[in-house]
C-alpha atoms as a PDB file:
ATOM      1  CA  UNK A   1     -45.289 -12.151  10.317  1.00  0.00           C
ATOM      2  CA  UNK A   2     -43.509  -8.981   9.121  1.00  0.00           C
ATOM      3  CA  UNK A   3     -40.162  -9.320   7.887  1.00  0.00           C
ATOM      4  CA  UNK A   4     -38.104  -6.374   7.726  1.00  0.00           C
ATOM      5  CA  UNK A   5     -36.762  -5.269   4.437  1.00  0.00           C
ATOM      6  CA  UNK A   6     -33.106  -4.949   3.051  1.00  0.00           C
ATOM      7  CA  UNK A   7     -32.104  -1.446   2.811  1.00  0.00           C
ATOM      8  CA  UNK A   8     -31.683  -0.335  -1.032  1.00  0.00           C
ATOM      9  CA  UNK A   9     -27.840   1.067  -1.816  1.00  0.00           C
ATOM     10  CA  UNK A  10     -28.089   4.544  -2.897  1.00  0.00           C
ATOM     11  CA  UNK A  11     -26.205   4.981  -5.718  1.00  0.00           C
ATOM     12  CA  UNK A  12     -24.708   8.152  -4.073  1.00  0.00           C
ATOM     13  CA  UNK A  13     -23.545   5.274  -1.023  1.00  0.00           C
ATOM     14  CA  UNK A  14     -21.500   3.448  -3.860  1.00  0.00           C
ATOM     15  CA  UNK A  15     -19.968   6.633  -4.964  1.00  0.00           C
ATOM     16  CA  UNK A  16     -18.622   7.894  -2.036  1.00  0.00           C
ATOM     17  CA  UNK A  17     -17.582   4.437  -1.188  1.00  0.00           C
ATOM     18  CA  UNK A  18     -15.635   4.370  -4.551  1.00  0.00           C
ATOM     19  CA  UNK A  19     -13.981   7.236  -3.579  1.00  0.00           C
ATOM     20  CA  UNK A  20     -12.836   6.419  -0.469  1.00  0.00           C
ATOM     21  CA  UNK A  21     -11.339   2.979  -1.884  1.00  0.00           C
ATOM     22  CA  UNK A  22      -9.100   5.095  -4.147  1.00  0.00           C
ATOM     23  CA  UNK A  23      -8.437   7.357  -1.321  1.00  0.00           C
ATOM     24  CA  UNK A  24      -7.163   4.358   1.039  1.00  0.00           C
ATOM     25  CA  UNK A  25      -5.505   2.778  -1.399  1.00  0.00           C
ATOM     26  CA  UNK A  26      -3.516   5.421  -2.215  1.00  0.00           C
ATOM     27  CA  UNK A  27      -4.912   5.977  -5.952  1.00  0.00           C
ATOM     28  CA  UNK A  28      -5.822   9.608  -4.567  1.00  0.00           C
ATOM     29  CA  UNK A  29      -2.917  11.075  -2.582  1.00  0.00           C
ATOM     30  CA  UNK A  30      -3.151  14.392   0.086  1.00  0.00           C
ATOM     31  CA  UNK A  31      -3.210  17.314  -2.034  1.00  0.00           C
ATOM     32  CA  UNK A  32      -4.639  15.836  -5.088  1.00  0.00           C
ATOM     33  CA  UNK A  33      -7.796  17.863  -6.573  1.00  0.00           C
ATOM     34  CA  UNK A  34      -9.666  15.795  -7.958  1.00  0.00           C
ATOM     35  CA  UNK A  35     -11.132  16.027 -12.007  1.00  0.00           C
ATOM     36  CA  UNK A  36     -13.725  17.855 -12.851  1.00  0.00           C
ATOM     37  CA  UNK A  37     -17.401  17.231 -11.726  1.00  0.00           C
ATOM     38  CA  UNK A  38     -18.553  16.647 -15.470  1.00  0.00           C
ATOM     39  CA  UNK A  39     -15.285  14.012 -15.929  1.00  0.00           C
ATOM     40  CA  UNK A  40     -15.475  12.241 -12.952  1.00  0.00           C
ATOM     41  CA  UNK A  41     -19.072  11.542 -13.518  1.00  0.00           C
ATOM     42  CA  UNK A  42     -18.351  10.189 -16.721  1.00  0.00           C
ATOM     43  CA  UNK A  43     -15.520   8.130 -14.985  1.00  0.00           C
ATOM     44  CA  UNK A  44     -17.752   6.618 -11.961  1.00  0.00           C
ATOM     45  CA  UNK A  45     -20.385   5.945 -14.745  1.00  0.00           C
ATOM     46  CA  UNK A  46     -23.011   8.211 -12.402  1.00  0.00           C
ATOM     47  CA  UNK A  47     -24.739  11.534 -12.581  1.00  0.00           C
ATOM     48  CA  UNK A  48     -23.340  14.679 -11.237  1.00  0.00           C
ATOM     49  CA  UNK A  49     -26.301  14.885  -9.141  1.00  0.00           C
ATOM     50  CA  UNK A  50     -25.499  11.772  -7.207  1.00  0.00           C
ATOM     51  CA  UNK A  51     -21.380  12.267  -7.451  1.00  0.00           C
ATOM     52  CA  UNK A  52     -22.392  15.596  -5.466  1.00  0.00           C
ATOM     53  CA  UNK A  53     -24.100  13.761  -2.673  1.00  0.00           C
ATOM     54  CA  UNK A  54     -21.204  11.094  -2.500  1.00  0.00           C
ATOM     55  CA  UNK A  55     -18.087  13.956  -2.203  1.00  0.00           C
ATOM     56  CA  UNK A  56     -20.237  15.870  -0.023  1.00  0.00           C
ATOM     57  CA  UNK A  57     -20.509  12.689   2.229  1.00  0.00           C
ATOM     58  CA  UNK A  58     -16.766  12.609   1.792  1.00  0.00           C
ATOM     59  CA  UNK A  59     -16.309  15.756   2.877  1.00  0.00           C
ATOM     60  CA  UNK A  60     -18.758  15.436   6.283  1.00  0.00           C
ATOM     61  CA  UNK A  61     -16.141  12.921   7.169  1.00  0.00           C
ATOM     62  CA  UNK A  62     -13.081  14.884   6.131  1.00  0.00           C
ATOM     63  CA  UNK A  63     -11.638  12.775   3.528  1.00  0.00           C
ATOM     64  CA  UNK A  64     -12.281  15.718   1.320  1.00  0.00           C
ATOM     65  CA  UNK A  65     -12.193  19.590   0.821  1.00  0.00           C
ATOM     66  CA  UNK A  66     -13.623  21.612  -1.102  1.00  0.00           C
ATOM     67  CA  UNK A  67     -12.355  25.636  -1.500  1.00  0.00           C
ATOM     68  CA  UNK A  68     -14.645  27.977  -3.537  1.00  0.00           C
ATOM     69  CA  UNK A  69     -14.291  28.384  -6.960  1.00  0.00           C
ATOM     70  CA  UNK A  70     -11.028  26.296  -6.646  1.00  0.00           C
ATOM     71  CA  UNK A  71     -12.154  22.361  -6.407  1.00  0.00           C
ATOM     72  CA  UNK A  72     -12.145  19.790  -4.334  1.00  0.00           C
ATOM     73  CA  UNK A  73      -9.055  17.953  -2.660  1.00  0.00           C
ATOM     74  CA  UNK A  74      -8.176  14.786  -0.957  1.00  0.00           C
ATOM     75  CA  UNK A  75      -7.367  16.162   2.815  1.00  0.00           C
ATOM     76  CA  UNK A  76      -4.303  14.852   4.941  1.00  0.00           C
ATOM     77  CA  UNK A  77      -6.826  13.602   7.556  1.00  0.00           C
ATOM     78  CA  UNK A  78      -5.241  10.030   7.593  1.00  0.00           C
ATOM     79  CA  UNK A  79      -2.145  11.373   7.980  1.00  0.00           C
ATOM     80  CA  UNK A  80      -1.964  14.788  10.053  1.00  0.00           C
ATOM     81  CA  UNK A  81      -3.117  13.297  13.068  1.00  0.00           C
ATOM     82  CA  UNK A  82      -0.603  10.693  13.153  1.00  0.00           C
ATOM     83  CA  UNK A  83       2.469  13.455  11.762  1.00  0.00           C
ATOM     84  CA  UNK A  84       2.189  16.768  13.282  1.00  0.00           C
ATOM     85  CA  UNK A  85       2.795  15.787  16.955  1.00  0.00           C
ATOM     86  CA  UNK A  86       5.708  13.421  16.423  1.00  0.00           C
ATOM     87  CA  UNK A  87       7.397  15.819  14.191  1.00  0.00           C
ATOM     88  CA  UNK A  88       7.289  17.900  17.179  1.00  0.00           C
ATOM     89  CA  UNK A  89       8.284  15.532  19.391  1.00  0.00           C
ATOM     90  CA  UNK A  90      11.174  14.031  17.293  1.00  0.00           C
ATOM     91  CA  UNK A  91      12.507  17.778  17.615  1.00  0.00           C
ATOM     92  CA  UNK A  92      13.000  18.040  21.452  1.00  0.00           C
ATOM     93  CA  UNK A  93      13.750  14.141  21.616  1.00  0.00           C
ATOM     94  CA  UNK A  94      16.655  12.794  19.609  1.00  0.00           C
ATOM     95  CA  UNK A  95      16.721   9.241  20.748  1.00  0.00           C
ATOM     96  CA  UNK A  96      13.150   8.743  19.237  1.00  0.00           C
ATOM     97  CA  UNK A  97      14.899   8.383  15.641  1.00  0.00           C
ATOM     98  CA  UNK A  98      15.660   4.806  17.186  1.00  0.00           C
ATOM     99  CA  UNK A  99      12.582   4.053  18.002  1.00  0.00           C
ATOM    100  CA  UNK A 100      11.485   4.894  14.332  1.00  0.00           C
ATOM    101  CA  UNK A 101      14.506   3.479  12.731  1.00  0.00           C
ATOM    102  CA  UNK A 102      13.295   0.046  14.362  1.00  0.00           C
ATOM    103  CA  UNK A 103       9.427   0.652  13.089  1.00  0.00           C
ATOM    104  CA  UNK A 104      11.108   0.531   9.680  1.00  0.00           C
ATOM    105  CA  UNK A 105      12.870  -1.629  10.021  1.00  0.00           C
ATOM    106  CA  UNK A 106       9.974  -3.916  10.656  1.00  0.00           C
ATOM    107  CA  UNK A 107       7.415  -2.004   8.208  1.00  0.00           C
ATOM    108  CA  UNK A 108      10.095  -2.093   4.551  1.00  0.00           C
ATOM    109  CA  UNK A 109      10.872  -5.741   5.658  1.00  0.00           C
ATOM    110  CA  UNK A 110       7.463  -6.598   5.447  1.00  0.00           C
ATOM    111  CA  UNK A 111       6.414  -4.211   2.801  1.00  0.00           C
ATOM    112  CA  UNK A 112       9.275  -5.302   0.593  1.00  0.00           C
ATOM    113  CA  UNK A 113       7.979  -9.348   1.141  1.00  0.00           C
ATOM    114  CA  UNK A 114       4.266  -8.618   0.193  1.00  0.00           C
ATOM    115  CA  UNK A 115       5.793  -6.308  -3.128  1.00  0.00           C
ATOM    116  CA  UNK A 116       7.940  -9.185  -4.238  1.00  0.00           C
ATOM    117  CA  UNK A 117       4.822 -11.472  -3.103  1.00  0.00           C
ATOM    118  CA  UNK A 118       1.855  -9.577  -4.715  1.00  0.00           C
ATOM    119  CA  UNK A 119       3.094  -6.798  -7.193  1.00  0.00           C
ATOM    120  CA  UNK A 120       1.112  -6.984 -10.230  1.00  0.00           C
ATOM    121  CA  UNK A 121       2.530  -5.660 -13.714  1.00  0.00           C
ATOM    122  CA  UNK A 122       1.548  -2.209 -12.852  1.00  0.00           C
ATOM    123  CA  UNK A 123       3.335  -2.069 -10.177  1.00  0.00           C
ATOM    124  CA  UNK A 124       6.327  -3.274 -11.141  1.00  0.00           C
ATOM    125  CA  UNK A 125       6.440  -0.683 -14.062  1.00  0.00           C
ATOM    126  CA  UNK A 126       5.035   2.332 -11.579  1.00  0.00           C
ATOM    127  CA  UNK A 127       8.825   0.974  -9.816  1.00  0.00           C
ATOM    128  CA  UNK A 128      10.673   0.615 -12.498  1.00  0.00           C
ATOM    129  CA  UNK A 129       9.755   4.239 -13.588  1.00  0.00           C
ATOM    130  CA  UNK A 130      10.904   5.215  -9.821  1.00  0.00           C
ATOM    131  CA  UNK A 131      13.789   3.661  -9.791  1.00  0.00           C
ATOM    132  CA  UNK A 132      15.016   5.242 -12.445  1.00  0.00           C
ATOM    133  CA  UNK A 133      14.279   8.582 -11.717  1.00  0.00           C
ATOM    134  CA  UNK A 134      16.349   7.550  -8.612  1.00  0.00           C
ATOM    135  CA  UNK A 135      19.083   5.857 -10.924  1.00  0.00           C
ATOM    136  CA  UNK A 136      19.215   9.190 -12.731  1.00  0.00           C
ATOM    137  CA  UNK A 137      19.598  11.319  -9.786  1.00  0.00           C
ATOM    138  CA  UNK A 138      22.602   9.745  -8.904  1.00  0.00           C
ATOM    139  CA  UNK A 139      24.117   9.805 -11.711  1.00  0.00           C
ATOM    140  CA  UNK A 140      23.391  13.247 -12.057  1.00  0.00           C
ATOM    141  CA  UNK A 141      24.673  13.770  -8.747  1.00  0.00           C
ATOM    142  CA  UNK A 142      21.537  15.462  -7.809  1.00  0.00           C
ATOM    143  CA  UNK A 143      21.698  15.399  -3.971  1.00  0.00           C
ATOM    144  CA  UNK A 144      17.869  17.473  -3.525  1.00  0.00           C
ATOM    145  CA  UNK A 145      16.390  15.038  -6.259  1.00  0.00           C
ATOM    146  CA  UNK A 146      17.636  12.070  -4.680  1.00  0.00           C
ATOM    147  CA  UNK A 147      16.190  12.795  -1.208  1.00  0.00           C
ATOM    148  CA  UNK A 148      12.872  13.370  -2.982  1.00  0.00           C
ATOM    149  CA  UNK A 149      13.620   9.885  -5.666  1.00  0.00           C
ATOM    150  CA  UNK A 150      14.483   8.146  -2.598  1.00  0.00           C
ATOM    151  CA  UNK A 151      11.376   8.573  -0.384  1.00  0.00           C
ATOM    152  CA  UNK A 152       9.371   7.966  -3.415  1.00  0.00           C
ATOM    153  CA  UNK A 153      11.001   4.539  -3.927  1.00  0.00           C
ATOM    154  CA  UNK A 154      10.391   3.558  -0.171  1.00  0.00           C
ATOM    155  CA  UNK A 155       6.091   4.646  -1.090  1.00  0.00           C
ATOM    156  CA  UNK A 156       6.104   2.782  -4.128  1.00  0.00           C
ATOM    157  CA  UNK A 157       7.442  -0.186  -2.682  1.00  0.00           C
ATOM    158  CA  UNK A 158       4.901   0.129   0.288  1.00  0.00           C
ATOM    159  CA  UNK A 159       2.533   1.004  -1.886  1.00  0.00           C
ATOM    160  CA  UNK A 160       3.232  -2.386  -4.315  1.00  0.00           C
ATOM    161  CA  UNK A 161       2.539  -5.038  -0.984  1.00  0.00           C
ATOM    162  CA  UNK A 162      -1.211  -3.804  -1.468  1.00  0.00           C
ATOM    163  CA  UNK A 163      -1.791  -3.473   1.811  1.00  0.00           C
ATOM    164  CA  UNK A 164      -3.228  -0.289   3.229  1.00  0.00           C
ATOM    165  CA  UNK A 165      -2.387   0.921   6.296  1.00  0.00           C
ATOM    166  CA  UNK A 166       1.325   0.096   5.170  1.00  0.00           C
ATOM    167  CA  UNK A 167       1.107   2.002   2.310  1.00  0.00           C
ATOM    168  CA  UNK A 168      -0.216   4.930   4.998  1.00  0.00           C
ATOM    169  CA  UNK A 169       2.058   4.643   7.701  1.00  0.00           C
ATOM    170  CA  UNK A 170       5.254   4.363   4.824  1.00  0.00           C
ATOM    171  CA  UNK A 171       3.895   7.909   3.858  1.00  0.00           C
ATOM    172  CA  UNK A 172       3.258   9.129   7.053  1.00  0.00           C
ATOM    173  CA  UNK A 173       6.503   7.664   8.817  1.00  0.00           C
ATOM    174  CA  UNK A 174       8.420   9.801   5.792  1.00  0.00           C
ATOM    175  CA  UNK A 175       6.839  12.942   6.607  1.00  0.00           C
ATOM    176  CA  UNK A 176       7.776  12.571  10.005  1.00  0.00           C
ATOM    177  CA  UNK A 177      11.446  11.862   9.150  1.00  0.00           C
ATOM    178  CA  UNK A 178      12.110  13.250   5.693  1.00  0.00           C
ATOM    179  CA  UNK A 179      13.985  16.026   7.606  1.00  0.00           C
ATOM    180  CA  UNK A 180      15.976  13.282   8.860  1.00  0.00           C
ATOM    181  CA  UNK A 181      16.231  11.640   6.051  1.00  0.00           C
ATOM    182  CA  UNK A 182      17.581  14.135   4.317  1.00  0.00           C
ATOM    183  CA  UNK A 183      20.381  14.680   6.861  1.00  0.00           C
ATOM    184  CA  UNK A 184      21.792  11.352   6.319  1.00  0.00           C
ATOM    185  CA  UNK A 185      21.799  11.451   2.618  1.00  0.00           C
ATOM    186  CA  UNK A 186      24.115  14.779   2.968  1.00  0.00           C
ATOM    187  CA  UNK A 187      26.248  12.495   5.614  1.00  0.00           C
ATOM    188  CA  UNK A 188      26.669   9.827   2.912  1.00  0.00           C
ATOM    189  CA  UNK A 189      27.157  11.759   0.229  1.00  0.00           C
ATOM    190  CA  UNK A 190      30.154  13.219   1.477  1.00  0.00           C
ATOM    191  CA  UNK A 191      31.471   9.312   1.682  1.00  0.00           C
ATOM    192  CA  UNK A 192      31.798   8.242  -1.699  1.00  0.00           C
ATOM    193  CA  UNK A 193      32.466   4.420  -0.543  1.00  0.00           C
ATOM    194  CA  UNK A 194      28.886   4.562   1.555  1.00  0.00           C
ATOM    195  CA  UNK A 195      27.354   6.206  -0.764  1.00  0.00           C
ATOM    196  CA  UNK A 196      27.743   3.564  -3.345  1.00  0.00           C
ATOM    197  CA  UNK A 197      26.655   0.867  -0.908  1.00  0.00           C
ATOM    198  CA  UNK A 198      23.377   2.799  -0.499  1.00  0.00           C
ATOM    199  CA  UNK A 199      22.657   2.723  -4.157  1.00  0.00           C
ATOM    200  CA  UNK A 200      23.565  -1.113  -4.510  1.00  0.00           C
ATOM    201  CA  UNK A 201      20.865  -1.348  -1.683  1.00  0.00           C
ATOM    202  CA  UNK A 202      18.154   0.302  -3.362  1.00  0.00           C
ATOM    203  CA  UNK A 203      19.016  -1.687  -5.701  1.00  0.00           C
ATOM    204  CA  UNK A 204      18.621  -5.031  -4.158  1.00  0.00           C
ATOM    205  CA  UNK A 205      15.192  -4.459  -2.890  1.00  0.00           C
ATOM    206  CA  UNK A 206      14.143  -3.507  -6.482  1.00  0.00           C
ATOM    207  CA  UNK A 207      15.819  -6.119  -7.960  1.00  0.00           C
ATOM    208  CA  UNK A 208      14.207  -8.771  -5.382  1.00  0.00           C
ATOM    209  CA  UNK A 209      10.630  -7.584  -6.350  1.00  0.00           C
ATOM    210  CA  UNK A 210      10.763  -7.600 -10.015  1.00  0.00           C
ATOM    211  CA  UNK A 211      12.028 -11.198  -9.461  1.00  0.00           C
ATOM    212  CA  UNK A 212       9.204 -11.986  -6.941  1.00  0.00           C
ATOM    213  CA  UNK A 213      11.623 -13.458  -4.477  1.00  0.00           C
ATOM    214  CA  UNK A 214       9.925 -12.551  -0.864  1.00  0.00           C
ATOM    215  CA  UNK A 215      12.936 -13.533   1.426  1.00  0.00           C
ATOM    216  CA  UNK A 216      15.346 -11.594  -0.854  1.00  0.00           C
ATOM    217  CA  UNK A 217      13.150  -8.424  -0.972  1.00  0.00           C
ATOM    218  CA  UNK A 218      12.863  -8.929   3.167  1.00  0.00           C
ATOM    219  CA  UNK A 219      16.210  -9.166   3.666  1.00  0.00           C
ATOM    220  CA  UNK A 220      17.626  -6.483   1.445  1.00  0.00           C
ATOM    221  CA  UNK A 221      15.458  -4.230   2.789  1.00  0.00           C
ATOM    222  CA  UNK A 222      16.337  -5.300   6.709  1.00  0.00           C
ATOM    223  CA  UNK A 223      19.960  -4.776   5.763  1.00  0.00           C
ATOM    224  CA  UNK A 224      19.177  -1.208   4.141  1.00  0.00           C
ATOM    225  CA  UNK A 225      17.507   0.162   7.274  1.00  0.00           C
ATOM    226  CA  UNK A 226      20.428  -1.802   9.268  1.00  0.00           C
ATOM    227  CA  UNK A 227      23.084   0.599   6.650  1.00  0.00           C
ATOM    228  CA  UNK A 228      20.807   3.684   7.813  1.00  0.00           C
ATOM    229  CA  UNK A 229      20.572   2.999  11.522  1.00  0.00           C
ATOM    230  CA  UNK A 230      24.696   2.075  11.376  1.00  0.00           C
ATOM    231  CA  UNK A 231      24.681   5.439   9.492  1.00  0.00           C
ATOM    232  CA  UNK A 232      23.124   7.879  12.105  1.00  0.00           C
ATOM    233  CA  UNK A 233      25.514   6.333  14.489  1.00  0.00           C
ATOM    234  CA  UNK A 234      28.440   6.986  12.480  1.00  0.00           C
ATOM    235  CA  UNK A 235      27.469  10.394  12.060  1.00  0.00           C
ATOM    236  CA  UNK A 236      26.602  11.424  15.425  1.00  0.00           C
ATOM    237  CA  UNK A 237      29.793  10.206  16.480  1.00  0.00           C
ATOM    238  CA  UNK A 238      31.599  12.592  14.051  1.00  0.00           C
ATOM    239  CA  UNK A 239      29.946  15.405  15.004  1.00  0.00           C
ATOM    240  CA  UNK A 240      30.721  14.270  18.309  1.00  0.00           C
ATOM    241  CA  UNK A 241      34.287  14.273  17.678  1.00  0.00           C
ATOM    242  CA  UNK A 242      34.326  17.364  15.778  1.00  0.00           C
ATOM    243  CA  UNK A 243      32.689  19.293  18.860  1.00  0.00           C
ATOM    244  CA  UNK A 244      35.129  17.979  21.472  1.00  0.00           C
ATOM    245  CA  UNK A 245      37.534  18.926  19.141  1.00  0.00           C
ATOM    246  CA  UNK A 246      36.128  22.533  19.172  1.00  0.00           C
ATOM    247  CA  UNK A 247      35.860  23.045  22.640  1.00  0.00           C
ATOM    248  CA  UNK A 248      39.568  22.180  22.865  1.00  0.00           C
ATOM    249  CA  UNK A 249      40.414  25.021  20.778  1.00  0.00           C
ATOM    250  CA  UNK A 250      37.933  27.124  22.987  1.00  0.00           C
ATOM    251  CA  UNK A 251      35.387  27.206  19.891  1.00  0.00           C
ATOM    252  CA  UNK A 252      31.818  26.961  20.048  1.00  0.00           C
ATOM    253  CA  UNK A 253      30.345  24.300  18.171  1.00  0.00           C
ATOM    254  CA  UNK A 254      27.735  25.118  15.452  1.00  0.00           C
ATOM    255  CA  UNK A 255      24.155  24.775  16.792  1.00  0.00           C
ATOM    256  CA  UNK A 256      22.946  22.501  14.326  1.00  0.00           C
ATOM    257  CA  UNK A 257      25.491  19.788  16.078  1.00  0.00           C
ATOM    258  CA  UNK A 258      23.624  20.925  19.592  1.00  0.00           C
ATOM    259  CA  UNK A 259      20.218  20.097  18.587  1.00  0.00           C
END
C-alpha cells in the first residue's frame, strides 16, 4: 500500500516564516527597512538566494515592500485596515472616543497584568529606557516629546505581555487616537495639579511591572485610563462653558470647540 510522503520544508518556507514571527511580534515595526540582503543572510544563517524567495513570499502577501533601488520595508498591512476608516469615523463622531476609551480600558488592564506576569529582563530594560525618556520629558517640560514618550510607554508595555494581537491593536488603537491623545495632554498640562497625577500614574504601572505584581500593574493601569476618560469629560465641559460664555457676549466660538 502506498503511503503518501511528508512534504520537505524549503528552507526558503522557514525564512519567510522567520520573518513574519519578527514581524508579528513586533521585532520589525511599519516603516522599518530591513538590513541589507548580504547581512540579513548572514543573520538568518541562509543564502541570499533562498532569503530572496522567502521576502518575495512576504511580499505576495503584503507583509513587505520593496521600492527600487531603495530596499525593502515592513508594510502597515496589519494595521491600515484596521486605522484609516476609524480615524475617519472618530472625526464626524465624537462620542466614539468612549467607546475607545472603554477598549483601553480593558486592553492596558490586561496588557499591564501579562507585563508584570511575563516580562523577561529585556523587557524590563527596553521600559526602563522608555520611561525615562518619558521621565525626562517632563522634566524638561517638553509637551511634543511627551505625547510621543507617552504613546511609546503604552507600546512597550503592550508589547512586554508577549502577546500579539495586543501588542497590534495597542499600536493601532494609538494611531487612531494619538490626535486625541495629544489633545488631552495640552488639557492637562495647563493643570499643574493633574498633570502631576498623570505622571505618578505612569509611574505606577511601571513600577508594578518591574516588581512583577499582576493585580497592581492591572489596577494602576484601570485607574490611568479611568484619570483619562474623567479627563475628556472635564475638558469638554470647559469648553462647554467657555462657548456659552461666548455666545453671551454675542461671540462666536472658535471652531476647534465645534468639532
Amino acid at each position: 500500500m502506498n503511503q503518501s510522503r511528508p512534504g520537505v520544508t524549503r528552507l526558503a518556507d522557514v525564512v519567510a516564516s522567520e520573518l513574519e514571527k519578527r514581524i508579528l511580534e513586533g521585532s520589525l515595526k511599519p516603516g522599518d527597512r530591513l538590513p541589507s540582503e548580504r547581512t540579513l543572510a548572514l543573520d538568518l544563517g541562509v543564502s541570499r538566494p533562498s532569503l530572496r524567495e522567502a521576502m518575495q513570499q512576504l511580499v505576495s502577501k503584503g507583509l513587505l515592500s520593496t521600492r527600487h533601488g531603495g530596499g525593502t520595508y515592513v508594510t502597515d498591512r496589519l494595521d491600515a485596515h484596521f486605522v484609516d476608516p476609524w480615524q475617519d469615523m472618530l472625526k464626524g463622531n465624537p462620542m466614539l472616543h468612549r467607546d475607545l476609551l472603554e477598549v483601553r480600558h480593558m486592553l492596558e488592564s490586561q496588557a499591564a497584568a501579562l507585563a508584570a506576569d511575563r516580562a523577561t529582563d529585556v523587557d524590563i530594560s527596553r521600559l526602563d529606557a522608555v520611561y525615562a525618556a518619558l521621565e525626562a520629558s517632563y522634566d524638561r517640560d517638553d509637551l511634543v516629546h511627551c505625547i510621543d514618550t507617552d504613546v511609546a510607554f503604552h507600546q512597550a508595555v503592550a508589547e512586554a505581555s508577549h502577546n500579539v494581537l495586543i501588542g497590534h491593536l495597542t499600536a493601532s488603537l494609538m494611531r487612531v487616537i494619538r490626535g486625541h491623545v495629544s489633545n488631552n495632554l495640552v488639557h492637562l498640562h495647563a493643570r499643574p495639579q493633574r498633570w502631576n497625577q498623570l505622571r505618578a500614574q505612569h509611574y505606577a504601572i511601571w513600577q508594578a511591572i518591574r516588581e512583577h505584581k499582576p493585580q497592581e500593574a492591572a489596577r494602576a493601569a484601570s485607574e490611568h485610563i479611568d484619570f483619562v476618560r474623567q479627563s475628556i469629560d472635564d475638558k469638554e465641559r470647559d469648553e462647554e462653558r467657555r462657548s456659552s460664555a461666548l455666545r453671551r457676549l454675542g461671540e462666536q466660538p472658535p471652531t476647534d470647540q465645534l468639532a
